[in-house]
N, C-alpha and C. Protein backbone atom coordinates (compact mmCIF):
# COMPACT_ATOMS: atom_id res chain seq x y z
N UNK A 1 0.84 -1.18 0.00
CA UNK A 1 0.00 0.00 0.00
C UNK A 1 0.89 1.25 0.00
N UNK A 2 0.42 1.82 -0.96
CA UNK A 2 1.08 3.41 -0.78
C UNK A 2 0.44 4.56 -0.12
N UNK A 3 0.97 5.82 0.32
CA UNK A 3 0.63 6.98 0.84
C UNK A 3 -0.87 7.35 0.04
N UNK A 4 -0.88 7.35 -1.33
CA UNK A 4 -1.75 7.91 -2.43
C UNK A 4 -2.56 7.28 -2.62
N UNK A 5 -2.35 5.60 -2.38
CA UNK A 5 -3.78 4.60 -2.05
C UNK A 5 -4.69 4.99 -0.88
N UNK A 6 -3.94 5.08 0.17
CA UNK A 6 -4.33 5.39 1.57
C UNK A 6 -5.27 5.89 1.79
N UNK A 7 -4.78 7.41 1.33
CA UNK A 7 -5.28 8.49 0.97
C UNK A 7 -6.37 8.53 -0.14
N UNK A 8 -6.55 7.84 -0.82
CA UNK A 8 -7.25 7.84 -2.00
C UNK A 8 -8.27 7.17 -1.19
N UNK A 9 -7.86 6.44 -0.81
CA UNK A 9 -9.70 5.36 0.44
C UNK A 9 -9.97 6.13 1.22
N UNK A 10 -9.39 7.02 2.01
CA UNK A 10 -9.82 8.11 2.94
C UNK A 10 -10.77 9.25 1.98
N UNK A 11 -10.38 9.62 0.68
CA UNK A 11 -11.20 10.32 0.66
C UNK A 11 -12.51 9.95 -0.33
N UNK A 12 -12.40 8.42 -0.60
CA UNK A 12 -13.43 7.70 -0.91
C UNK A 12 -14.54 7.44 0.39
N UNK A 13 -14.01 7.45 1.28
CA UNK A 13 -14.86 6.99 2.59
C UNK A 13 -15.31 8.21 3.18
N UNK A 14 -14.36 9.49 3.40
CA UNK A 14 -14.65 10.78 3.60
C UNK A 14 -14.82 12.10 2.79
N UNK A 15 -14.75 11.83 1.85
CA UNK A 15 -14.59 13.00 0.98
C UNK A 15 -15.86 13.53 0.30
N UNK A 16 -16.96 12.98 0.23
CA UNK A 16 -18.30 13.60 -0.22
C UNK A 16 -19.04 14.22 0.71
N UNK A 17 -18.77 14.36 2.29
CA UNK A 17 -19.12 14.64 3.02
C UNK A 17 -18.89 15.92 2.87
N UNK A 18 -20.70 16.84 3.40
CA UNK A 18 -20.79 18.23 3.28
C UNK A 18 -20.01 18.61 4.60
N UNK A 19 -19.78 19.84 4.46
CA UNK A 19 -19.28 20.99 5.09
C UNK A 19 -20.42 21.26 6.51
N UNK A 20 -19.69 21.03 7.80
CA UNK A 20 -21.09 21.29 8.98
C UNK A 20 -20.65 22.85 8.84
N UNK A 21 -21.93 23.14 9.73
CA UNK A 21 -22.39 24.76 9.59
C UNK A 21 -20.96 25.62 10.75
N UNK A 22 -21.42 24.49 11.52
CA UNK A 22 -20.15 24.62 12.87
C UNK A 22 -19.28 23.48 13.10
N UNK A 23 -18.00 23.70 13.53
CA UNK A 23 -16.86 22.50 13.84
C UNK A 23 -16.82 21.82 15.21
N UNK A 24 -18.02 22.96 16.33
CA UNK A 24 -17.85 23.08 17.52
C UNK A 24 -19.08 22.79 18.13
N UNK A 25 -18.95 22.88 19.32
CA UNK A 25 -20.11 23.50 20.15
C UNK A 25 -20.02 24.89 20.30
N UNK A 26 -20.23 25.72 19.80
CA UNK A 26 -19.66 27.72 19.91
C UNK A 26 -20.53 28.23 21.27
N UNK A 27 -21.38 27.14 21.50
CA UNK A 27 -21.91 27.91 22.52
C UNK A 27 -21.47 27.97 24.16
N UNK A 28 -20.95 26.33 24.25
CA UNK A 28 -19.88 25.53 25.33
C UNK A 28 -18.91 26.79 26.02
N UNK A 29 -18.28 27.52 25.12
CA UNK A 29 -17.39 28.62 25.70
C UNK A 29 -16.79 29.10 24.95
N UNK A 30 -15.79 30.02 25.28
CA UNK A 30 -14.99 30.89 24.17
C UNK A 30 -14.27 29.87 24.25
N UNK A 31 -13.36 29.09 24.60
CA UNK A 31 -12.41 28.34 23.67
C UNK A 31 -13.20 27.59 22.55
N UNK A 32 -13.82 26.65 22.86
CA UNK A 32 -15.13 26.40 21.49
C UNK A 32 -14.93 27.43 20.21
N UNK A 33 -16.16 28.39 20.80
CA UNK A 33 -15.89 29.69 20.08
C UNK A 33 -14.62 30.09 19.13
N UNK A 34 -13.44 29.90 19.45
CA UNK A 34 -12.50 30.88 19.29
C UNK A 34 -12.05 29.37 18.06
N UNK A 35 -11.96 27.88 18.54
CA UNK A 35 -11.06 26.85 17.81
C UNK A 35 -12.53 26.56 16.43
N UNK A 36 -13.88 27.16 16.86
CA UNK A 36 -14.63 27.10 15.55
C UNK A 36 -14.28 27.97 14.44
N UNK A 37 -13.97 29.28 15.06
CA UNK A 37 -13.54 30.57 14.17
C UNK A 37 -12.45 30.15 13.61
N UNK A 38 -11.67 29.12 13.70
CA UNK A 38 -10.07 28.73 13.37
C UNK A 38 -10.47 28.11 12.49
N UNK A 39 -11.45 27.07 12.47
CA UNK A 39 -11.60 25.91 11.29
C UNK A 39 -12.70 26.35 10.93
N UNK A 40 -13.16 27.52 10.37
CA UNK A 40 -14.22 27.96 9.45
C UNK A 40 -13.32 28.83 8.69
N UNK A 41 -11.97 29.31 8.84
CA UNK A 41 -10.75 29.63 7.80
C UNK A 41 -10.61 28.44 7.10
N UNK A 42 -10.70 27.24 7.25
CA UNK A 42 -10.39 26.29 6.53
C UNK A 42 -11.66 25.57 5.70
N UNK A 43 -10.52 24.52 5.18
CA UNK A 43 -11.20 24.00 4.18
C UNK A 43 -10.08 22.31 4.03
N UNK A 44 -11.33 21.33 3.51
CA UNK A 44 -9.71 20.26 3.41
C UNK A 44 -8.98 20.41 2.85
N UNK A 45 -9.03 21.16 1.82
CA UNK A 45 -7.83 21.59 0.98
C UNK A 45 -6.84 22.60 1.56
N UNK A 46 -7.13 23.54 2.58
CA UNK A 46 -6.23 24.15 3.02
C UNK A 46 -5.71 24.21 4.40
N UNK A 47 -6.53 23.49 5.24
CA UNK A 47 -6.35 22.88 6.98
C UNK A 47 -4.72 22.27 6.49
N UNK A 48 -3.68 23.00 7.17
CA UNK A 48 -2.15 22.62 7.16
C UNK A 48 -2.17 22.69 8.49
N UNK A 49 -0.91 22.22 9.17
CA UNK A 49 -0.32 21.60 10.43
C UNK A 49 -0.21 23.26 11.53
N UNK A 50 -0.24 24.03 10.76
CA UNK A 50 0.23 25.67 11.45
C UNK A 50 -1.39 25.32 12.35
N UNK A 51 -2.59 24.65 11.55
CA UNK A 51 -3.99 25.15 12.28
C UNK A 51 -4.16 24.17 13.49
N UNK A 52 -3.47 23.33 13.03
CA UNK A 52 -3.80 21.89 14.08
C UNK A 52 -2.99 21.61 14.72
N UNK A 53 -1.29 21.63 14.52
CA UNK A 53 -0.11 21.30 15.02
C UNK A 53 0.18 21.32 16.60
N UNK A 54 -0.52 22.34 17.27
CA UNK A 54 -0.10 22.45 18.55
C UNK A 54 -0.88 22.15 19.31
N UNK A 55 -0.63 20.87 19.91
CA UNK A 55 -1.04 19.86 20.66
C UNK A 55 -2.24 20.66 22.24
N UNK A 56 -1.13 21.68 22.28
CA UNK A 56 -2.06 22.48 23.53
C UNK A 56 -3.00 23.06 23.41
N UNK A 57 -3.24 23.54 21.88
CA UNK A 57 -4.13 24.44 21.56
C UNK A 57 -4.91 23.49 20.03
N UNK A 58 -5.46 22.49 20.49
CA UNK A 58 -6.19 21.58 18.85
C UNK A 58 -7.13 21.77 18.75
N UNK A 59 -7.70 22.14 17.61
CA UNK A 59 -9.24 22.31 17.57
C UNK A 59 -9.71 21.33 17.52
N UNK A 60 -9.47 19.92 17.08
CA UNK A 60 -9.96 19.07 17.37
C UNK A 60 -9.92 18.06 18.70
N UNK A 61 -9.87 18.51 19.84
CA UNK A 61 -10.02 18.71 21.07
C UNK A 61 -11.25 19.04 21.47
N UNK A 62 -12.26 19.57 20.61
CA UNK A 62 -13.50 19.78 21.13
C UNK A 62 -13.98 19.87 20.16
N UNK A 63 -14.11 19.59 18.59
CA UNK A 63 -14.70 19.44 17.45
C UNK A 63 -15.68 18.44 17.97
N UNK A 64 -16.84 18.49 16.88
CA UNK A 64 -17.83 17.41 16.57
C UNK A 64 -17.15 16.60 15.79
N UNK A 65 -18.04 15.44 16.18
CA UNK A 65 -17.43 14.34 15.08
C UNK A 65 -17.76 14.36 13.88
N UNK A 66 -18.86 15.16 13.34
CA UNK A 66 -18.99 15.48 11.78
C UNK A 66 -18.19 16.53 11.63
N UNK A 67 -17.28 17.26 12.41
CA UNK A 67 -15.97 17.76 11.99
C UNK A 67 -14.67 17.54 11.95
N UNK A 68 -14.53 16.05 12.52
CA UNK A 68 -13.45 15.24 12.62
C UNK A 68 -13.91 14.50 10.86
N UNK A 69 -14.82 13.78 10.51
CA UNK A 69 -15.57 13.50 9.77
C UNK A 69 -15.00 14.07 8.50
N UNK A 70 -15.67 15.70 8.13
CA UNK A 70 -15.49 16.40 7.26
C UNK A 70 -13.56 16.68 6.70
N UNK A 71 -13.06 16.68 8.28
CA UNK A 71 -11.73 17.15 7.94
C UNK A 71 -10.40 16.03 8.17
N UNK A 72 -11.03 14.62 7.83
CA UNK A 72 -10.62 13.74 7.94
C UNK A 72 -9.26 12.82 6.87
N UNK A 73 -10.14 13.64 5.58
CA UNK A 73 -8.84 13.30 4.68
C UNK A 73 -7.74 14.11 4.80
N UNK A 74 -7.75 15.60 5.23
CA UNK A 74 -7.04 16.28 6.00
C UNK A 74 -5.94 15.93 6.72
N UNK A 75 -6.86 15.35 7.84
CA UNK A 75 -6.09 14.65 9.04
C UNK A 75 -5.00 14.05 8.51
N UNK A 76 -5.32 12.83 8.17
CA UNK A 76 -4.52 12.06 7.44
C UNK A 76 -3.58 12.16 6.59
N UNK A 77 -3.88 13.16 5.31
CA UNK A 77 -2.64 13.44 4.98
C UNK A 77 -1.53 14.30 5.43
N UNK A 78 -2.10 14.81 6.91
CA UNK A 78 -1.35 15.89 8.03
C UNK A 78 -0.16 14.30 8.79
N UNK A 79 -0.83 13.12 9.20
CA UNK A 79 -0.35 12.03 9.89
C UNK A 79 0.77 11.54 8.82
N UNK A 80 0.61 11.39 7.91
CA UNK A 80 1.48 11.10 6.50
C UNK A 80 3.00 11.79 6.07
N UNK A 81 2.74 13.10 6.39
CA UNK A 81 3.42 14.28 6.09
C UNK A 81 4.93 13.82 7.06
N UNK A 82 5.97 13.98 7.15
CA UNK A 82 7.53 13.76 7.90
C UNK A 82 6.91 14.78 9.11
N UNK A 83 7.62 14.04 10.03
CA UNK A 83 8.02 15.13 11.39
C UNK A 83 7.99 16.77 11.06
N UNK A 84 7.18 17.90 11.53
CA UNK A 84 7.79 19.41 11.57
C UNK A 84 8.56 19.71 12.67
N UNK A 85 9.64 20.28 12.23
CA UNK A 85 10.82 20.87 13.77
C UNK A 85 9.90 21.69 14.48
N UNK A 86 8.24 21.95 14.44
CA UNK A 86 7.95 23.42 15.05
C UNK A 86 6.80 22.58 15.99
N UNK A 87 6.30 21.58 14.81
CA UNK A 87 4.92 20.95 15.72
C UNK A 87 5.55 19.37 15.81
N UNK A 88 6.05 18.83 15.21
CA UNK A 88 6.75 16.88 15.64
C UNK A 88 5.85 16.13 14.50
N UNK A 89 5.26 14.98 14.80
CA UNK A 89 4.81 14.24 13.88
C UNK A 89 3.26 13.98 14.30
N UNK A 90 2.65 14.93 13.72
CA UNK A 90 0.87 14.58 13.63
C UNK A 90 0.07 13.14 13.84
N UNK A 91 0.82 12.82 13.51
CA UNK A 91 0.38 11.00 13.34
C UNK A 91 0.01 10.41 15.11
N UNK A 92 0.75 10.90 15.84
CA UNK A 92 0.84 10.95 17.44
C UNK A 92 -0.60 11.70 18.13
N UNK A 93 -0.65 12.82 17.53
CA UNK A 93 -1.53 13.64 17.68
C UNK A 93 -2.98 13.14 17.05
N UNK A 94 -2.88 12.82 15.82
CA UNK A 94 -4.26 12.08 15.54
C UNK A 94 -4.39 10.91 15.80
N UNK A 95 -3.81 10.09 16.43
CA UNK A 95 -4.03 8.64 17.21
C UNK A 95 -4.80 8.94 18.86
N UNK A 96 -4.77 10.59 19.58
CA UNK A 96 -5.01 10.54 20.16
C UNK A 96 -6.70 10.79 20.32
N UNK A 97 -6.69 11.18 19.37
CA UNK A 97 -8.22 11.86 19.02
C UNK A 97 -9.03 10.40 18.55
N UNK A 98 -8.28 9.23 18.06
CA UNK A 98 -8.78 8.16 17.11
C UNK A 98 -8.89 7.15 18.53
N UNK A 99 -7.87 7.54 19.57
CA UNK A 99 -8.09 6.25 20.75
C UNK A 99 -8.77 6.93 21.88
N UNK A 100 -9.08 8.44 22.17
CA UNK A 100 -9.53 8.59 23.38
C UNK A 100 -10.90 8.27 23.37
N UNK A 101 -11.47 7.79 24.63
CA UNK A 101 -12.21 6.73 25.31
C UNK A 101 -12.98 5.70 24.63
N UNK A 102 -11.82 5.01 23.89
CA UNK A 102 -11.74 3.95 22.49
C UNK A 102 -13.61 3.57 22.28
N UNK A 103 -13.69 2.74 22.36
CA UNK A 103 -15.21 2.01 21.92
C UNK A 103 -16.24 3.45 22.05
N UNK A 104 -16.20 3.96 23.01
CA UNK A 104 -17.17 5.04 23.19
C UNK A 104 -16.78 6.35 23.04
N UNK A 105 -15.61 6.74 21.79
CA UNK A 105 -15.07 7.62 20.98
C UNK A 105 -16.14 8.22 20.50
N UNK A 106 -16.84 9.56 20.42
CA UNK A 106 -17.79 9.69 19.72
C UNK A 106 -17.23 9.50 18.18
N UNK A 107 -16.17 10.18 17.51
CA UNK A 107 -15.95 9.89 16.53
C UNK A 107 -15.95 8.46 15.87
N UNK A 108 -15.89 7.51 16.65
CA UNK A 108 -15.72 5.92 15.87
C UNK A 108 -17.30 6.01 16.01
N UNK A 109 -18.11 6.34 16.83
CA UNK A 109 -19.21 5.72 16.90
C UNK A 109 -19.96 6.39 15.53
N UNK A 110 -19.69 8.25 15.24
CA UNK A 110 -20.42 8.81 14.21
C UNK A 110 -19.89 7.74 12.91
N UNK A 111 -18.95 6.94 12.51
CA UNK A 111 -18.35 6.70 11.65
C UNK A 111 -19.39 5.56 10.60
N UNK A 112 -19.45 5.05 9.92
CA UNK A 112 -19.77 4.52 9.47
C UNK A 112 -18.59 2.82 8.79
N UNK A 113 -19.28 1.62 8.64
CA UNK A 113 -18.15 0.48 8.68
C UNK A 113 -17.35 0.94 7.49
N UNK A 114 -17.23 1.48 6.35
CA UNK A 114 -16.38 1.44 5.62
C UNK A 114 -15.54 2.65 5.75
N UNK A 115 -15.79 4.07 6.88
CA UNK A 115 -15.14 4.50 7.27
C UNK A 115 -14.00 4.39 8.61
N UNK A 116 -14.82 3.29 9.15
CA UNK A 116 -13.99 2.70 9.85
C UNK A 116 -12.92 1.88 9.53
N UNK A 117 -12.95 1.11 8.31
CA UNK A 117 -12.30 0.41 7.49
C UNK A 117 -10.95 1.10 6.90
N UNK A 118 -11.23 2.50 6.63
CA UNK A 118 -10.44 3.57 6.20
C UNK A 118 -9.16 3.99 6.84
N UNK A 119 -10.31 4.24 8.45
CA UNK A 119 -9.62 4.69 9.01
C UNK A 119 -8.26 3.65 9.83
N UNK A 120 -9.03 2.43 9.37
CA UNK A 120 -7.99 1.26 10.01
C UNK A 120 -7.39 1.02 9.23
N UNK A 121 -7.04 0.95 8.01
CA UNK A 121 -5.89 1.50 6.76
C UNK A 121 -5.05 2.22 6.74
N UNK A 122 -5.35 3.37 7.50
CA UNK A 122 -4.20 4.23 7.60
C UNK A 122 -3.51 3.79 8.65
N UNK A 123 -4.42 3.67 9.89
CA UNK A 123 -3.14 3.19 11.37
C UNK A 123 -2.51 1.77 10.84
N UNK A 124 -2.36 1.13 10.45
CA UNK A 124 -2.08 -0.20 9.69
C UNK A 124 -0.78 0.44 8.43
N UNK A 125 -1.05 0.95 7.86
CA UNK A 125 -0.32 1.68 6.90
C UNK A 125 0.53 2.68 7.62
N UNK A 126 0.52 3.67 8.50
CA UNK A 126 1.42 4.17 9.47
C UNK A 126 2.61 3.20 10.32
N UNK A 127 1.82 2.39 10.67
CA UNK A 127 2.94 1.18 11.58
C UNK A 127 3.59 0.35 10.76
N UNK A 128 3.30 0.16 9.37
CA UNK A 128 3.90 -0.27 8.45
C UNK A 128 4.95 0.24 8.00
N UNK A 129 4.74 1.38 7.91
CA UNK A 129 5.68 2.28 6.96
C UNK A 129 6.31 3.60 7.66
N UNK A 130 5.96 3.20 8.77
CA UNK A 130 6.84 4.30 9.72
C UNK A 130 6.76 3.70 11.26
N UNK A 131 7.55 3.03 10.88
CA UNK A 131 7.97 2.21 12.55
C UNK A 131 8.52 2.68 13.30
N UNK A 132 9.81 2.82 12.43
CA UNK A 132 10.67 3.96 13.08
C UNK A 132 10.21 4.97 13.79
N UNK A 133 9.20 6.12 13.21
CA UNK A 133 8.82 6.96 13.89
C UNK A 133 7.82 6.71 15.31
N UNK A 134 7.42 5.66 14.72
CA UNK A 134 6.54 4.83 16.09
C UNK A 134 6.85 4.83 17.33
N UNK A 135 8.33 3.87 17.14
CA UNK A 135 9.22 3.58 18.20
C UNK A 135 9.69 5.12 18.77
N UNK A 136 10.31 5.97 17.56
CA UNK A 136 10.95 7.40 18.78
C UNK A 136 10.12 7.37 19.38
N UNK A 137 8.50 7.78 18.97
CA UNK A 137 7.80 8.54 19.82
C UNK A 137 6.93 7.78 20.55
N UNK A 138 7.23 6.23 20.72
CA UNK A 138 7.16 5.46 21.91
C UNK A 138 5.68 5.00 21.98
N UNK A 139 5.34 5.15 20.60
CA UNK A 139 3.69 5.04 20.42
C UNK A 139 3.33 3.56 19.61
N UNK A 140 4.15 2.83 19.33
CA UNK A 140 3.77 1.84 18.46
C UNK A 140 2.98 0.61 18.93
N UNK A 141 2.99 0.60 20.12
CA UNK A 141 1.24 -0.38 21.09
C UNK A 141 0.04 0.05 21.24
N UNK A 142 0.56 1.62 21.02
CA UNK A 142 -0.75 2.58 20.95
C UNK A 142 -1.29 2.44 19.49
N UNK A 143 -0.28 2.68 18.75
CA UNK A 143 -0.84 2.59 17.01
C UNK A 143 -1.71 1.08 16.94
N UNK A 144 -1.30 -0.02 17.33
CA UNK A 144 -1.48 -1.29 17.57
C UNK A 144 -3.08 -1.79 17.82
N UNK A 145 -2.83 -0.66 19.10
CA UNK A 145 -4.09 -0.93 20.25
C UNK A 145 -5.24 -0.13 19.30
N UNK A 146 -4.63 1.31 18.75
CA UNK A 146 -5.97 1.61 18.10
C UNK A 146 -6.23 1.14 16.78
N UNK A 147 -5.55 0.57 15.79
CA UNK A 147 -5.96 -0.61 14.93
C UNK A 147 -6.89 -1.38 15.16
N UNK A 148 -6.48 -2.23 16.23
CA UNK A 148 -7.35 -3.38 16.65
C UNK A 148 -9.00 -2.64 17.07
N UNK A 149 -8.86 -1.64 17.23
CA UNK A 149 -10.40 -0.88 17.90
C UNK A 149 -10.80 -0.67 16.71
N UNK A 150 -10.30 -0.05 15.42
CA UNK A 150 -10.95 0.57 14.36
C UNK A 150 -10.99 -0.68 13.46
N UNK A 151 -10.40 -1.62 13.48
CA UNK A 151 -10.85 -2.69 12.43
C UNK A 151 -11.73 -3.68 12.79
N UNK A 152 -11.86 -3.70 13.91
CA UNK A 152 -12.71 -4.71 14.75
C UNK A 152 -14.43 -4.90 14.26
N UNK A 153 -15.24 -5.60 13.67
CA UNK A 153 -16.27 -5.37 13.83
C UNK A 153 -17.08 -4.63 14.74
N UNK A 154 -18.53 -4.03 14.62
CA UNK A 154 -19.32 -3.77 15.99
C UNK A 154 -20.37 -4.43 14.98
N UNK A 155 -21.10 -5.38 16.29
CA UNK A 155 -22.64 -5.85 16.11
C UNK A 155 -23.13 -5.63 17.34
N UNK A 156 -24.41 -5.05 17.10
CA UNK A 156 -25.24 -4.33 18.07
C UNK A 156 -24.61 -3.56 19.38
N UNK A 157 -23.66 -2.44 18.48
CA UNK A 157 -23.21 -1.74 19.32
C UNK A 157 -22.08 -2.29 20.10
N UNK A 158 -21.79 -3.73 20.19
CA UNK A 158 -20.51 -4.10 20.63
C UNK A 158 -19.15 -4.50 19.64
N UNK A 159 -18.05 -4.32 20.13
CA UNK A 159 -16.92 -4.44 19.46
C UNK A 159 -16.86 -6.17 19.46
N UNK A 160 -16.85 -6.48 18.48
CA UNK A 160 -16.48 -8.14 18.28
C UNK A 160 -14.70 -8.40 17.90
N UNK A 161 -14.00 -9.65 18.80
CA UNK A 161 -12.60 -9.97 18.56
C UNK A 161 -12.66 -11.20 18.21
């Protein structure tokens, strides 16, 4: 599998998906507020690592999942991209958003099976093809662990192994 296959199923699985009105909850608080106003500058074509890169400040940290959704082929080709000396390697950063509170992720749950399928292509294709980077950043049981969550069947709402 290559980068451009990957990517090419990501935006087969995500890419017809409309544009939400909001990325956020805007009403939750000004940080809300302020990381919606950030990603309504964007677009998937132009969401680069400067908008998302800093781990302390992510808009997708409090995005909806039809804005994880929408800006998903994004993501991915942000996880793809080499290490930046300013922000590190994205791929770390979107594993965290893909494993936090795994099965009951709202994002896995908005997903649909062949976007789930997608999305277990790429973590599969990351640990494949960048091990190395795995290991520096000490994440490669994590890449592992969230594979096994995103490829896993669900029937009636449970994860099947």
């Amino acid at each position: 599998m290559s980068d451009r296959s990957v990517l090419q199923g990501i935006n087969a699985a995500f890419g017809a998906l409309e544009r939400p009105r909001y990325f956020t909850h805007i009403w939750h608080c000004e940080e809300c507020a302020d990381h919606d106003d950030r990603l309504q500058l964007c677009d998937r074509h132009t969401l680069c690592l400067e908008d998302v890169g800093y781990a302390a400040c992510d808009p997708f940290c409090v995005a909806t999942p039809q804005a994880l959704a929408y800006f998903f082929p994004s993501l991915a080709r942000l996880a793809l991209a080499p290490p930046s000396s300013e922000h590190g390697w994205y791929a770390t950063q979107l594993l965290f958003h893909l494993a936090v509170d795994e099965i009951d992720n709202p994002f896995y749950r908005h997903c649909d099976t062949r976007q789930r399928a997608a999305v277990a292509r790429l973590l599969a294709h990351v640990v494949e093809t960048r091990a190395q980077l795995a290991i520096e950043e000490q994440a490669t049981d994590n890449f592992v662990r969230c594979y096994r969550l995103w490829s896993a069947p669900l029937i009636g709402g449970r994860m099947i192994n």
